[in-house]
Protein backbone atom coordinates (compact mmCIF):
# COMPACT_ATOMS: atom_id res chain seq x y z
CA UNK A 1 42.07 19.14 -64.57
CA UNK A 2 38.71 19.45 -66.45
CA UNK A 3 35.43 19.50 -64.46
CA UNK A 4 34.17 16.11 -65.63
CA UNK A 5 37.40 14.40 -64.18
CA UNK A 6 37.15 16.11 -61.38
CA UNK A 7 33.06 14.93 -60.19
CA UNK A 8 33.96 11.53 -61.23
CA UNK A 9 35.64 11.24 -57.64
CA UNK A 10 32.64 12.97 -55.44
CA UNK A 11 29.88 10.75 -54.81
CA UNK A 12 26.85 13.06 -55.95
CA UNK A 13 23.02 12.70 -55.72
CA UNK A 14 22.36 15.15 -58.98
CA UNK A 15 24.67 16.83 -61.88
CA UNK A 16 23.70 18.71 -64.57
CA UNK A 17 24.95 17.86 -69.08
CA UNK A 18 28.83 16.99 -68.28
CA UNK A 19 31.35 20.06 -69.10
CA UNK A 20 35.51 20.24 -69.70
CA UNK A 21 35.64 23.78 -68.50
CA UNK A 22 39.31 23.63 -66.84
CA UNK A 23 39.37 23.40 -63.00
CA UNK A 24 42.35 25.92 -61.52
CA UNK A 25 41.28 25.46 -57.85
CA UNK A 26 38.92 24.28 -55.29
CA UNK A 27 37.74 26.72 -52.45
CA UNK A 28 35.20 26.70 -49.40
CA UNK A 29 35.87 30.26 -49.18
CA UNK A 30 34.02 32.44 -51.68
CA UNK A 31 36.81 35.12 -50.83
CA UNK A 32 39.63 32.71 -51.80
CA UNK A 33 37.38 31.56 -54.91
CA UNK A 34 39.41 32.92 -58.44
CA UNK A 35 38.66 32.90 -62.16
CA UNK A 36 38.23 28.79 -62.78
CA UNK A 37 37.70 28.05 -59.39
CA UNK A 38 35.34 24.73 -58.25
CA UNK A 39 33.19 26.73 -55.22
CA UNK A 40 31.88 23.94 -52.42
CA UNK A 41 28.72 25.31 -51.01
CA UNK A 42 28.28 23.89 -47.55
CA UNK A 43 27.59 24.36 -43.88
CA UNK A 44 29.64 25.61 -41.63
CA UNK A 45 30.00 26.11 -37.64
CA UNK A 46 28.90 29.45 -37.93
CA UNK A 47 27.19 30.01 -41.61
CA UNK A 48 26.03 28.67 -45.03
CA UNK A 49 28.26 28.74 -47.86
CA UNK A 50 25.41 28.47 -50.40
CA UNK A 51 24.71 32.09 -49.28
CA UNK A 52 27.99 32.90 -51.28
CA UNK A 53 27.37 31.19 -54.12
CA UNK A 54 26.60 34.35 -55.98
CA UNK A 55 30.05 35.85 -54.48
CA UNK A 56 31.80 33.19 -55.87
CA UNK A 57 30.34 33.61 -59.36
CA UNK A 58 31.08 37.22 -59.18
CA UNK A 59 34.71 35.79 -58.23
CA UNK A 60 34.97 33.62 -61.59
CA UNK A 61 33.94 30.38 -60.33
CA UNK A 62 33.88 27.77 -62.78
CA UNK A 63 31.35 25.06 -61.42
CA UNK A 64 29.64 24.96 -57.81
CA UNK A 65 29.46 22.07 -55.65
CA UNK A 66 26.44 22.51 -53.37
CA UNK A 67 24.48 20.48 -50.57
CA UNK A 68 21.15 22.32 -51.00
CA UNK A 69 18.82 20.81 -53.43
CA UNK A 70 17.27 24.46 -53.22
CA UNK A 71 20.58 25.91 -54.36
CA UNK A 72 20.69 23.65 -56.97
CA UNK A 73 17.57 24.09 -58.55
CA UNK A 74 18.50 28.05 -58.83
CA UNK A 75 21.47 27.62 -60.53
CA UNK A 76 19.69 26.25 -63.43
CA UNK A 77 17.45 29.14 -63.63
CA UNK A 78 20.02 31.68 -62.87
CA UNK A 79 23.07 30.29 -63.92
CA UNK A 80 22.78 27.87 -66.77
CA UNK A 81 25.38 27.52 -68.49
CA UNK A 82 27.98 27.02 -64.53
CA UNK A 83 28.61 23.13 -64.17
CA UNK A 84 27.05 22.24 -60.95
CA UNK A 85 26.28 19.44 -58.90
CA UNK A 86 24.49 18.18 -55.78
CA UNK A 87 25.94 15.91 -52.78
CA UNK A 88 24.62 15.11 -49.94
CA UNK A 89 27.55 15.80 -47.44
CA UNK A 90 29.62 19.44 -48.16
CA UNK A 91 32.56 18.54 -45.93
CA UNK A 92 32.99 15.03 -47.96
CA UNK A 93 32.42 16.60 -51.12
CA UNK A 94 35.28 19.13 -50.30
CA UNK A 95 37.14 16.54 -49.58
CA UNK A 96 37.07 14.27 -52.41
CA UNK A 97 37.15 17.12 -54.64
CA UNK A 98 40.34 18.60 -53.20
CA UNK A 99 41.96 14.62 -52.77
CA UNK A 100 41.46 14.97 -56.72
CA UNK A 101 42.82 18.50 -57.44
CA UNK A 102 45.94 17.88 -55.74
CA UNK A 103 46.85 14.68 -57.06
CA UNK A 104 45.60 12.42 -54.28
CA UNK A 105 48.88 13.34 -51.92
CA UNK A 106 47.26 10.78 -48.93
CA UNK A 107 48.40 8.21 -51.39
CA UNK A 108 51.84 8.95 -51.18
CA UNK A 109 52.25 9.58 -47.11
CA UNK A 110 51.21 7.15 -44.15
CA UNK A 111 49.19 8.66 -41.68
CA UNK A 112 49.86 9.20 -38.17
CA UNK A 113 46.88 10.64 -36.48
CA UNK A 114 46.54 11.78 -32.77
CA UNK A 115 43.21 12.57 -30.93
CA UNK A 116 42.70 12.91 -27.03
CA UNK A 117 41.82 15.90 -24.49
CA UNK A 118 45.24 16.24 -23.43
CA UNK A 119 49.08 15.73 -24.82
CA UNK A 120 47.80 15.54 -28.89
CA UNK A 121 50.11 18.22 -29.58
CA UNK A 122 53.28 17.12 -27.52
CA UNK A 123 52.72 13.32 -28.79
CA UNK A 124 51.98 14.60 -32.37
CA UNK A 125 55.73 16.78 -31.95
CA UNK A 126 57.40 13.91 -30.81
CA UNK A 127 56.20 11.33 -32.93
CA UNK A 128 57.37 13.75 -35.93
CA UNK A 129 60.61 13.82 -33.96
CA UNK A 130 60.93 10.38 -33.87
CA UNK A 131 60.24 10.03 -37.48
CA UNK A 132 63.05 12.23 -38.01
CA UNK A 133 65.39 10.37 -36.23
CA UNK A 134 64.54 7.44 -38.37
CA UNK A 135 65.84 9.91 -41.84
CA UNK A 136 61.83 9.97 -42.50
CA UNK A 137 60.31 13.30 -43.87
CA UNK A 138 56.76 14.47 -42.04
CA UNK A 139 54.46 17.06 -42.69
CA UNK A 140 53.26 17.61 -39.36
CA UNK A 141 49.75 19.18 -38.64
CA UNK A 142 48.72 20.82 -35.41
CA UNK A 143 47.35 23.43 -32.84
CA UNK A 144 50.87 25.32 -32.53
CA UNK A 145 52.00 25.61 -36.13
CA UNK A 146 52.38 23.06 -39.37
CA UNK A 147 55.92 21.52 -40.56
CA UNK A 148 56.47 21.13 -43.90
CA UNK A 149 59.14 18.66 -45.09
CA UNK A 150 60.94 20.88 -42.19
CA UNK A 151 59.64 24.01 -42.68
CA UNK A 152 58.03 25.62 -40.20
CA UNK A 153 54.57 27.74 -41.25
CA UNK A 154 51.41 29.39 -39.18
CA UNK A 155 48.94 27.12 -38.06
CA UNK A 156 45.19 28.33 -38.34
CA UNK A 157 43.78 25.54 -36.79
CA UNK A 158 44.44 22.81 -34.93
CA UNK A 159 43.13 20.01 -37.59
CA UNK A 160 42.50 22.47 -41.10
CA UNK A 161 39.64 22.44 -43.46
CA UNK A 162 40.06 19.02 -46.39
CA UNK A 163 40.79 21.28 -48.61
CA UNK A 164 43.92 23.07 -46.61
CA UNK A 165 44.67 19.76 -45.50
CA UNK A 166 45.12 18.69 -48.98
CA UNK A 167 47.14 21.36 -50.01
CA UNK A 168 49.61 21.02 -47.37
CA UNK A 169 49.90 17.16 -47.71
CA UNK A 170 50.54 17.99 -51.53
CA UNK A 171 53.13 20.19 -50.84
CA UNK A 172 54.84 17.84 -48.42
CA UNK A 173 55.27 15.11 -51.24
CA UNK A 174 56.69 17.84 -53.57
CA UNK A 175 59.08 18.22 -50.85
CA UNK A 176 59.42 14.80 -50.74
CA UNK A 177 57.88 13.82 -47.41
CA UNK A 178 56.74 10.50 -46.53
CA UNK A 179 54.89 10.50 -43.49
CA UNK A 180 51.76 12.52 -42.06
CA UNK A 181 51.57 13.88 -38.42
CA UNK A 182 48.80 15.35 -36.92
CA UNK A 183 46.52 16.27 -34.22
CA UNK A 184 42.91 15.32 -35.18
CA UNK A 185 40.30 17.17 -32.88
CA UNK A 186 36.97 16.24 -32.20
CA UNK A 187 35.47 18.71 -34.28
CA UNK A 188 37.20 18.03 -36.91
CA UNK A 189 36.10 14.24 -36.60
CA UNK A 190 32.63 14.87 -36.06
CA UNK A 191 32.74 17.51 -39.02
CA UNK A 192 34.44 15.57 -41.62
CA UNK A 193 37.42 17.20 -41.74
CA UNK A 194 39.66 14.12 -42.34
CA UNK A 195 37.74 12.52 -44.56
CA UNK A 196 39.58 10.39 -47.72
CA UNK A 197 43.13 10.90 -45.15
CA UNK A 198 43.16 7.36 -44.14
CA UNK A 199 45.14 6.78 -40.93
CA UNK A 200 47.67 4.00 -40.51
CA UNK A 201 48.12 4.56 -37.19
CA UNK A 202 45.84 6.18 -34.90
CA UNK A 203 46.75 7.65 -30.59
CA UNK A 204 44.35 7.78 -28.18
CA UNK A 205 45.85 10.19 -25.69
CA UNK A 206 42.74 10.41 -22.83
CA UNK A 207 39.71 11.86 -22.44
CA UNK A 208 38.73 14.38 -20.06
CA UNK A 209 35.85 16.91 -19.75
CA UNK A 210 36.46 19.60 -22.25
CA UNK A 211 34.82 20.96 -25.70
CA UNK A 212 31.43 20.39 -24.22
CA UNK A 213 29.58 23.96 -25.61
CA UNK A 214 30.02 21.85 -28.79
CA UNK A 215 29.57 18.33 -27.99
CA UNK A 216 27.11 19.01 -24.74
CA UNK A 217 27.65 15.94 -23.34
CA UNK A 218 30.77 13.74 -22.61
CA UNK A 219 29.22 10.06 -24.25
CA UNK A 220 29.34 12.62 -27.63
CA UNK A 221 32.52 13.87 -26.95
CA UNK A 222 33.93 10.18 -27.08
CA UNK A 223 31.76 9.23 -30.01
CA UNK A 224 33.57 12.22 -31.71
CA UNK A 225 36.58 10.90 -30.79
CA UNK A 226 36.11 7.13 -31.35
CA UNK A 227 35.43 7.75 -34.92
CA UNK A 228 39.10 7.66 -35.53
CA UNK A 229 39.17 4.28 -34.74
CA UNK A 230 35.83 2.29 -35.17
CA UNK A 231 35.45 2.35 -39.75
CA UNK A 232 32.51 3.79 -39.31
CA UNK A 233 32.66 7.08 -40.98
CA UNK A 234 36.40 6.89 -41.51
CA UNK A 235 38.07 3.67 -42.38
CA UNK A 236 39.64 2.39 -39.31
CA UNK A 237 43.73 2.36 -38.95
CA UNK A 238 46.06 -0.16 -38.99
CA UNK A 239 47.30 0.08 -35.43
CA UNK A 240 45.48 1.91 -32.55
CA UNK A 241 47.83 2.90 -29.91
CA UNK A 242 45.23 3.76 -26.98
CA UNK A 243 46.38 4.67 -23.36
CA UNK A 244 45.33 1.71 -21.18
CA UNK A 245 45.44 4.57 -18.16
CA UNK A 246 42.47 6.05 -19.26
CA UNK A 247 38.64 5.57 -18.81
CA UNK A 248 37.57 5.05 -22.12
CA UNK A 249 40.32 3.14 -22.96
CA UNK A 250 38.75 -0.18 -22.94
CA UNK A 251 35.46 1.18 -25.19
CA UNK A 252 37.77 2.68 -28.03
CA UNK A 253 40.04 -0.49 -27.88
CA UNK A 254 37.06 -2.80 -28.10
CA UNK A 255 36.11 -0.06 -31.02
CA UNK A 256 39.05 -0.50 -32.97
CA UNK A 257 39.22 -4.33 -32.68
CA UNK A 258 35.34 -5.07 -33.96
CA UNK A 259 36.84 -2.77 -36.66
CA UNK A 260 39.61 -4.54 -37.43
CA UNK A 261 42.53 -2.37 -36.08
CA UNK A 262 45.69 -4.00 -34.33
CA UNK A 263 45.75 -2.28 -30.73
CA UNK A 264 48.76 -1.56 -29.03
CA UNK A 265 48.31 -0.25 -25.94
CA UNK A 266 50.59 2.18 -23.21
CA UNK A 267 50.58 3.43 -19.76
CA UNK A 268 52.08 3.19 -16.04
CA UNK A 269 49.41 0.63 -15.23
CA UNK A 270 48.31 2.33 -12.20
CA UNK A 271 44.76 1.28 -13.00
CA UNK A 272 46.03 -2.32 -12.57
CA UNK A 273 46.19 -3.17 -16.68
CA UNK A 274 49.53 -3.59 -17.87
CA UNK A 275 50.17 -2.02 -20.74
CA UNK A 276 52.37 -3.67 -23.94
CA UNK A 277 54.54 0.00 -24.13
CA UNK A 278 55.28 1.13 -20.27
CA UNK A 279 57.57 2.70 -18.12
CA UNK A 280 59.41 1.04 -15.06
CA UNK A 281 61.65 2.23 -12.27
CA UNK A 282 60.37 5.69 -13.23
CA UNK A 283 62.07 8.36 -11.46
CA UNK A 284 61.53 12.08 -11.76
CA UNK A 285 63.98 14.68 -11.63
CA UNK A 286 64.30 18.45 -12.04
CA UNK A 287 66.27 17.38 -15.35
CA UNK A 288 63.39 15.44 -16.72
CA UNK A 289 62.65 11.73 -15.39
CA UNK A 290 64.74 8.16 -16.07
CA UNK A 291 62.85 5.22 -16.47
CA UNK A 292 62.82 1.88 -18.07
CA UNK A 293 61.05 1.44 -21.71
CA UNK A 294 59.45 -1.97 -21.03
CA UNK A 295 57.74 -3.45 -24.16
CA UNK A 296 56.49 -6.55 -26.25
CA UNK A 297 59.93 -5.98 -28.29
CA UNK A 298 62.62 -5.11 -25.94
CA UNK A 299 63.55 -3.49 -22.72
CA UNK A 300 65.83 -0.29 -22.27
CA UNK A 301 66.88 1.89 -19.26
CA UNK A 302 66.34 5.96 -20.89
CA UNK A 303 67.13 9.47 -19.81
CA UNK A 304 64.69 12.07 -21.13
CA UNK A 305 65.01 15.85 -20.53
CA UNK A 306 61.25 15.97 -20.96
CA UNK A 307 59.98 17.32 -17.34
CA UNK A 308 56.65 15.64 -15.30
CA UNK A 309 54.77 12.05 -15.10
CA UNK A 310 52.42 13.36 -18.24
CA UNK A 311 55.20 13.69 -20.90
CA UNK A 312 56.59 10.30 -19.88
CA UNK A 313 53.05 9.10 -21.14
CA UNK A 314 53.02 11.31 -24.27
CA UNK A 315 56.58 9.94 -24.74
CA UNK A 316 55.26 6.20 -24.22
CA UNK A 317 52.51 6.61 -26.95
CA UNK A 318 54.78 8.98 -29.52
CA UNK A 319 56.90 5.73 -28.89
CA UNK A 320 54.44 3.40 -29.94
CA UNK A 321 52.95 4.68 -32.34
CA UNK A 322 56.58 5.69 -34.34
CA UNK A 323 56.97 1.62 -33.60
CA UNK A 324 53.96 1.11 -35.58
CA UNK A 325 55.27 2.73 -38.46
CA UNK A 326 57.93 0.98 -38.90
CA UNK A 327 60.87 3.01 -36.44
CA UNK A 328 63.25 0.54 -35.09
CA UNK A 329 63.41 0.03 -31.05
CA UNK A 330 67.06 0.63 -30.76
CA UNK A 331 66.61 3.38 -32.74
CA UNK A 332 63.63 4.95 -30.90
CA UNK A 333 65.58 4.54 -27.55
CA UNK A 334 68.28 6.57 -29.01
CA UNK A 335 66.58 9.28 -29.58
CA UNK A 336 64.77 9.60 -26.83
CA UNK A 337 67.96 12.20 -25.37
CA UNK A 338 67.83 14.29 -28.17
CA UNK A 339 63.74 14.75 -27.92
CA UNK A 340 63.01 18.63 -27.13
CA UNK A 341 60.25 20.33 -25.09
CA UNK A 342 57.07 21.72 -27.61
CA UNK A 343 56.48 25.29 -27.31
CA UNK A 344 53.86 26.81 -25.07
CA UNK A 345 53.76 23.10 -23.21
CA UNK A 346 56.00 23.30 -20.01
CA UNK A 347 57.79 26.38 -21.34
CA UNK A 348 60.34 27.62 -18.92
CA UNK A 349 61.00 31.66 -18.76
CA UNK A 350 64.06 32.09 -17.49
CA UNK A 351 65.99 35.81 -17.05
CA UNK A 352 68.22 34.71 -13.85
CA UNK A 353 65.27 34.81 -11.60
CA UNK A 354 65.91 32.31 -8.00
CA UNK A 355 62.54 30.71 -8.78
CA UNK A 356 60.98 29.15 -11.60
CA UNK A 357 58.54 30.39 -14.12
CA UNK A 358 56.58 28.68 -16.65
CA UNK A 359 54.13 29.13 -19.58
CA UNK A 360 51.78 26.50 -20.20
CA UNK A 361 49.01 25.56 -22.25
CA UNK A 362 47.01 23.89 -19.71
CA UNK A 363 43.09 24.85 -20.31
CA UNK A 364 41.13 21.78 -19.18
CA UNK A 365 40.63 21.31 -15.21
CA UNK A 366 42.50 17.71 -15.71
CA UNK A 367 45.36 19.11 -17.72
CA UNK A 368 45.38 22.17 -14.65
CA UNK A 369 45.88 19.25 -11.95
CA UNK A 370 48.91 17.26 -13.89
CA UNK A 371 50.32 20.55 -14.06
CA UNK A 372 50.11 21.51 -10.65
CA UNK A 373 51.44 18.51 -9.41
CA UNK A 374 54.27 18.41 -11.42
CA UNK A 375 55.04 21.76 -10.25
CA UNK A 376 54.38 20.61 -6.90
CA UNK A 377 57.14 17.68 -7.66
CA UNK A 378 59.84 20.41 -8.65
CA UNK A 379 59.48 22.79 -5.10
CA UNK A 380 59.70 19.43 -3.28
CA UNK A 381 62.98 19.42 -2.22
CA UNK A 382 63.44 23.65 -2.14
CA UNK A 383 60.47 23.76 -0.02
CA UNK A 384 58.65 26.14 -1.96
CA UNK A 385 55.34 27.15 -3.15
CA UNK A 386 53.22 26.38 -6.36
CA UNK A 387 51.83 30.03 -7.76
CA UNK A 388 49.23 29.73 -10.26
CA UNK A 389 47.31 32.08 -13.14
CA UNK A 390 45.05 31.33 -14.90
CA UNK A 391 41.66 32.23 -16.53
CA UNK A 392 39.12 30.32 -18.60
CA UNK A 393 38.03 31.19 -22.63
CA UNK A 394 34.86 33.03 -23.11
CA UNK A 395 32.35 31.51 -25.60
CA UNK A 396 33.23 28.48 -24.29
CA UNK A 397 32.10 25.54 -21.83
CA UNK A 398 30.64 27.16 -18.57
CA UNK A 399 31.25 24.20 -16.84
CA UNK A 400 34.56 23.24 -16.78
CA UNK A 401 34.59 27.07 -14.82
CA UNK A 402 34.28 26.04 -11.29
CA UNK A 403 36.01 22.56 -11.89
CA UNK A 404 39.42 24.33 -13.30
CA UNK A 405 39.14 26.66 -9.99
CA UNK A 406 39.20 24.26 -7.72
CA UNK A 407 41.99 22.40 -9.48
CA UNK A 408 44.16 25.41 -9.87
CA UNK A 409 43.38 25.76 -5.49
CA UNK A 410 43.90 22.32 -4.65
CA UNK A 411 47.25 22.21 -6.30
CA UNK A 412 48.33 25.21 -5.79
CA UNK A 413 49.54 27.62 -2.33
CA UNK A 414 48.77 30.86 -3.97
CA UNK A 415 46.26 32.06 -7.22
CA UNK A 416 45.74 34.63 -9.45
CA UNK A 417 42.55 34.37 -11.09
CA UNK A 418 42.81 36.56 -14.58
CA UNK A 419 41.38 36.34 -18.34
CA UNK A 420 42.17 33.91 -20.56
CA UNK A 421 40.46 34.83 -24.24
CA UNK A 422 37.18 35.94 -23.05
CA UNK A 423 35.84 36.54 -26.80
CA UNK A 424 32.51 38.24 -26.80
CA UNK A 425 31.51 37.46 -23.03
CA UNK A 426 32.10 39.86 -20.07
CA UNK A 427 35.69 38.94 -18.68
CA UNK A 428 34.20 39.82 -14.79
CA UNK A 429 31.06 37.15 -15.41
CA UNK A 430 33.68 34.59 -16.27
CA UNK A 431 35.40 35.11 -13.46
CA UNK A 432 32.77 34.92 -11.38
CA UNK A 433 32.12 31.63 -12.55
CA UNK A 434 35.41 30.11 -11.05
CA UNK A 435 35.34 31.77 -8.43
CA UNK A 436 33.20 28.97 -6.42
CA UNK A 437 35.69 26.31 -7.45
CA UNK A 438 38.83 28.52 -5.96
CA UNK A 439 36.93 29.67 -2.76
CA UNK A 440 35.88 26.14 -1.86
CA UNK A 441 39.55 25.17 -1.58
CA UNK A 442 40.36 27.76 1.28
CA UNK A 443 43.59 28.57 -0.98
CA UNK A 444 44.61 32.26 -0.74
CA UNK A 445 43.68 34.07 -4.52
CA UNK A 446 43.72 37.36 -6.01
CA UNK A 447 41.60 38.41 -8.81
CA UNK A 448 43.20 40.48 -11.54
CA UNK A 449 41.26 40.86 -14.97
CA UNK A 450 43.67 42.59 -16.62
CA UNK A 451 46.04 38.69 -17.54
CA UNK A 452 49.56 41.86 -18.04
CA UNK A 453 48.72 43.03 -14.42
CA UNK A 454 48.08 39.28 -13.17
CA UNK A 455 51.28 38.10 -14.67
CA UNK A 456 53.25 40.86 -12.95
CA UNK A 457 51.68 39.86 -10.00
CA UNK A 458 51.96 36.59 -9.47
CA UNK A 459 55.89 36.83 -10.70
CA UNK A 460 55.90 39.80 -7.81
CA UNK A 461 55.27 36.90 -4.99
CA UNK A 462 57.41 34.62 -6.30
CA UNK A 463 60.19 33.78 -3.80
CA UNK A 464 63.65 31.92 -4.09
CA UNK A 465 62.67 28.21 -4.46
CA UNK A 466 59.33 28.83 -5.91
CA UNK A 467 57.72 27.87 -9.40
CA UNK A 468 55.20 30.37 -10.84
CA UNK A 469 52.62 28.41 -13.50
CA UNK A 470 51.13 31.01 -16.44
CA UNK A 471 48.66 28.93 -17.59
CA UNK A 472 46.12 28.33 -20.71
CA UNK A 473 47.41 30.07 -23.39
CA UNK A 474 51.02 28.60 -23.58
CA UNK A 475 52.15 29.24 -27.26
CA UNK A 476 49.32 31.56 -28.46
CA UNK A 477 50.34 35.16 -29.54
CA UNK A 478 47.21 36.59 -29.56
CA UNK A 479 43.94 37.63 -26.64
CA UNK A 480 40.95 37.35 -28.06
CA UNK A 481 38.63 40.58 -26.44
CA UNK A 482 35.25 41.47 -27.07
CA UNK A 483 36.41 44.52 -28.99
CA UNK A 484 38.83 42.87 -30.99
CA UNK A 485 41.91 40.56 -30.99
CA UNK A 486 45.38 41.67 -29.96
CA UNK A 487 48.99 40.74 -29.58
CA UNK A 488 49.68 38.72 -26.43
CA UNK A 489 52.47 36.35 -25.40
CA UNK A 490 52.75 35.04 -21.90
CA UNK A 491 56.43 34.15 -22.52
CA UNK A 492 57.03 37.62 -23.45
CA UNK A 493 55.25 39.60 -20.84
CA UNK A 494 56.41 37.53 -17.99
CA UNK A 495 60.07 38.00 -19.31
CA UNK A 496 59.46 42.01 -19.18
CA UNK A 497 57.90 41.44 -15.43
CA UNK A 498 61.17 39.69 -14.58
CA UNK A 499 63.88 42.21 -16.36
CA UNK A 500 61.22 45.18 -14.36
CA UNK A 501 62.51 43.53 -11.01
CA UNK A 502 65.29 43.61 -11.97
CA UNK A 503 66.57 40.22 -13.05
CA UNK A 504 68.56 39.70 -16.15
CA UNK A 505 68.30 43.60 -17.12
CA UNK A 506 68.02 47.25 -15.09
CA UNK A 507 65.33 47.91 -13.05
């Protein structure tokens, strides 16, 4: 690709004399940027790529893309003979530029994208799964890790850069995939991200108070959110599957109408609207839950092996939404046996041990109360207790603090307040913060900073008929200190407390 075709597809304000110097890649990242590389110059969370435009020239860039009118100008001074040209958004210019370089791959998939607090990443999982079932071939894109036409690769980020967006999507249609899965965050919507994707179908999962160090306030957290589904800065999808349970459900519906989108809607209807995709005669069991699939196109009685009230809702909209593109209802209610748990989401450890443990993402005060209760649900009939860890992110919102304290002590009989990823903050001020919230509960708590020491504690008071809830960093690998980042696993080190008691191994 030459460097005129290439600018013919991003809507510029300025451009210097036209060039056909050969275009061998498009980068954000002047580290990344090679000999013949396009450089996009833009703003970032944290810094200003037009501060690298010089490393990028030193790197062999071929033309620079730039939103700086100041940038711009220099170039021609200082670089007259680089291609160059000015836009107005960086993040749109990216991606048009890399929609170009790889071939336009969003032509050849439909779009399944999934935004919400809560449950993106099990409904994204599932969806993909249900896809499957129906012999279709998904790249799937999301907070746990990215499936390629079925391979399974690191994810970086829960919705990428365009660019790395792009590049997997292109990849998937070399591997012949058809469809596109993936979690779509707020940040990435309010950022530009997914910009020239173009979503067929688009899942509301809920909204609940999270993310709010970036947004600030909750009525911008939902604008961020209802840009998937109102054509203002995105076009709007064909079919918005929204969960009628929710708050905002009746704003982003309304949203997605005026815009032009079908809306399908799911839920339990406990809020008294009766959803088009819902479940009936549910019953929950230690197995999973039963229910009946009630909907606009048929009826079915289904056994799932997927545990708690919440993933019969994720289930509900993953079913929905594969409906929308195209999946069959007999079909979809076949699968529905096979579907698997998602990592790090409701992960059971299991060494032998006569009570339960598990490892779950849960990092939002709302997502901390689903989990309690289904946990509360399980020691039902055992008459047993709910233990909970947990710790909030440093770096992060301050306020959800207090709120996930007091959610972890109202559902809980015994916790153990630790770290979660406390980044560059003081681990012992953020503890302090949710303190309050656990105190006001009356709930018996520990605190342990070290999260090793807290794990091996709370798995210590664990007795037969009990379920013991790690909480908040489910599938991550990593902590996240002030010092520096290192290897962590939840699964893992709650597995070596167990085999250290003596279950499953020698004390």
């Amino acid at each position: 690709m030459q460097w005129n075709e290439l600018i013919r597809e991003v809507t510029a304000v300025a451009q210097d004399a036209s060039s056909d110097v050969a275009v061998l890649g498009v980068e954000y990242d002047s580290r990344r940027v090679a000999s013949g590389s396009v450089f996009v110059a833009m703003h970032g969370g944290t810094t200003d790529g037009n501060h690298y435009i010089d490393a990028a020239l030193q790197q062999g860039a071929a033309g620079i893309i730039t939103e700086s009118a100041e940038a711009f100008g220099a170039l021609a001074v200082s670089h007259p003979l680089i291609p160059r040209l000015l836009v107005a958004h960086g993040r749109e210019a990216l991606a048009q530029a890399a929609a170009a370089f790889f071939g336009h791959p969003e032509r050849a998939l439909r779009s399944t994208g999934v935004t919400g607090t809560n449950g993106k990443t099990t409904t994204a999982f599932l969806i993909e799964a249900l896809l499957q079932a129906a012999h279709r071939s998904s790249v799937l894109v999301g907070t746990i890790e990215y499936h390629v036409a079925g391979q399974v690769r690191p994810s970086a980020h829960t919705t990428p850069e365009s660019r790395d967006l792009f590049e997997l999507m292109a990849d998937g249609v070399t591997h012949s995939a058809t469809e596109l899965v993936m979690e779509v965050s707020s940040h990435a919507l309010d950022q530009g991200r997914v910009a020239e994707v173009g979503f067929d179908v688009a899942v509301f999962t809920n909204l609940t108070r999270d993310h709010l160090d970036y947004h600030q306030t909750m009525e911008a957290y939902f604008t961020a959110k209802q840009m998937l589904f109102d054509g203002v800065r995105y076009r709007a999808p064909r079919v918005a599957v929204v969960n009628a349970d929710d708050a905002y459900a009746e704003r982003l519906a309304e949203a997605a109408r005026l815009a032009g989108a079908e809306v399908v809607t799911y839920g339990f209807g406990g809020s008294g609207k009766q959803a088009e995709w819902r479940a009936e005669e549910l019953r929950l069991t230690p197995a999973g839950a039963e229910f009946v699939v009630a909907t606009p196109v048929g009826r079915a009685w289904v056994r799932s092996g997927l545990a708690g009230a919440v993933n019969v809702l994720n289930l509900l909209g993953a079913l929905a939404a594969a409906h929308a593109r195209g999946v069959d209802f007999d079909l979809l209610m076949a699968a529905i046996p096979t579907l698997c748990a998602v990592p790090g989401r409701f992960q059971s450890v299991d060494s032998g041990q006569p009570f339960t443990v598990i490892v779950d993402y849960a990092h939002t005060d709302d997502a901390l109360r689903n989990l309690t209760a289904l946990a509360r649900q399980l020691v039902h009939e055992k008459q047993g207790r709910v233990i909970t860890m947990f710790g909030c992110g440093g770096d992060r919102d301050r306020t959800k603090r207090p709120k996930m304290g007091q959610a972890a002590g109202e559902g809980s009989d015994f916790v153990v307040v630790t770290s979660d990823n406390p980044r560059s903050e003081d681990p012992n001020a953020i503890l302090n913060e949710i303190l309050p919230g656990v105190e006001a509960t009356g709930v018996r708590f520990v605190v342990e900073v070290d999260r090793a020491a807290a794990i091996e504690l709370a798995i210590a008071e664990a007795e037969p008929g009990d379920v013991v809830l790690l909480a908040g960093k489910g599938h991550e690998k990593e902590q996240i200190l002030r010092n520096g980042t290192i290897f962590f696993d939840d699964a893992q080190v709650a597995l070596s407390a167990l085999r250290a008691l003596g279950y499953g191994g020698v004390k």
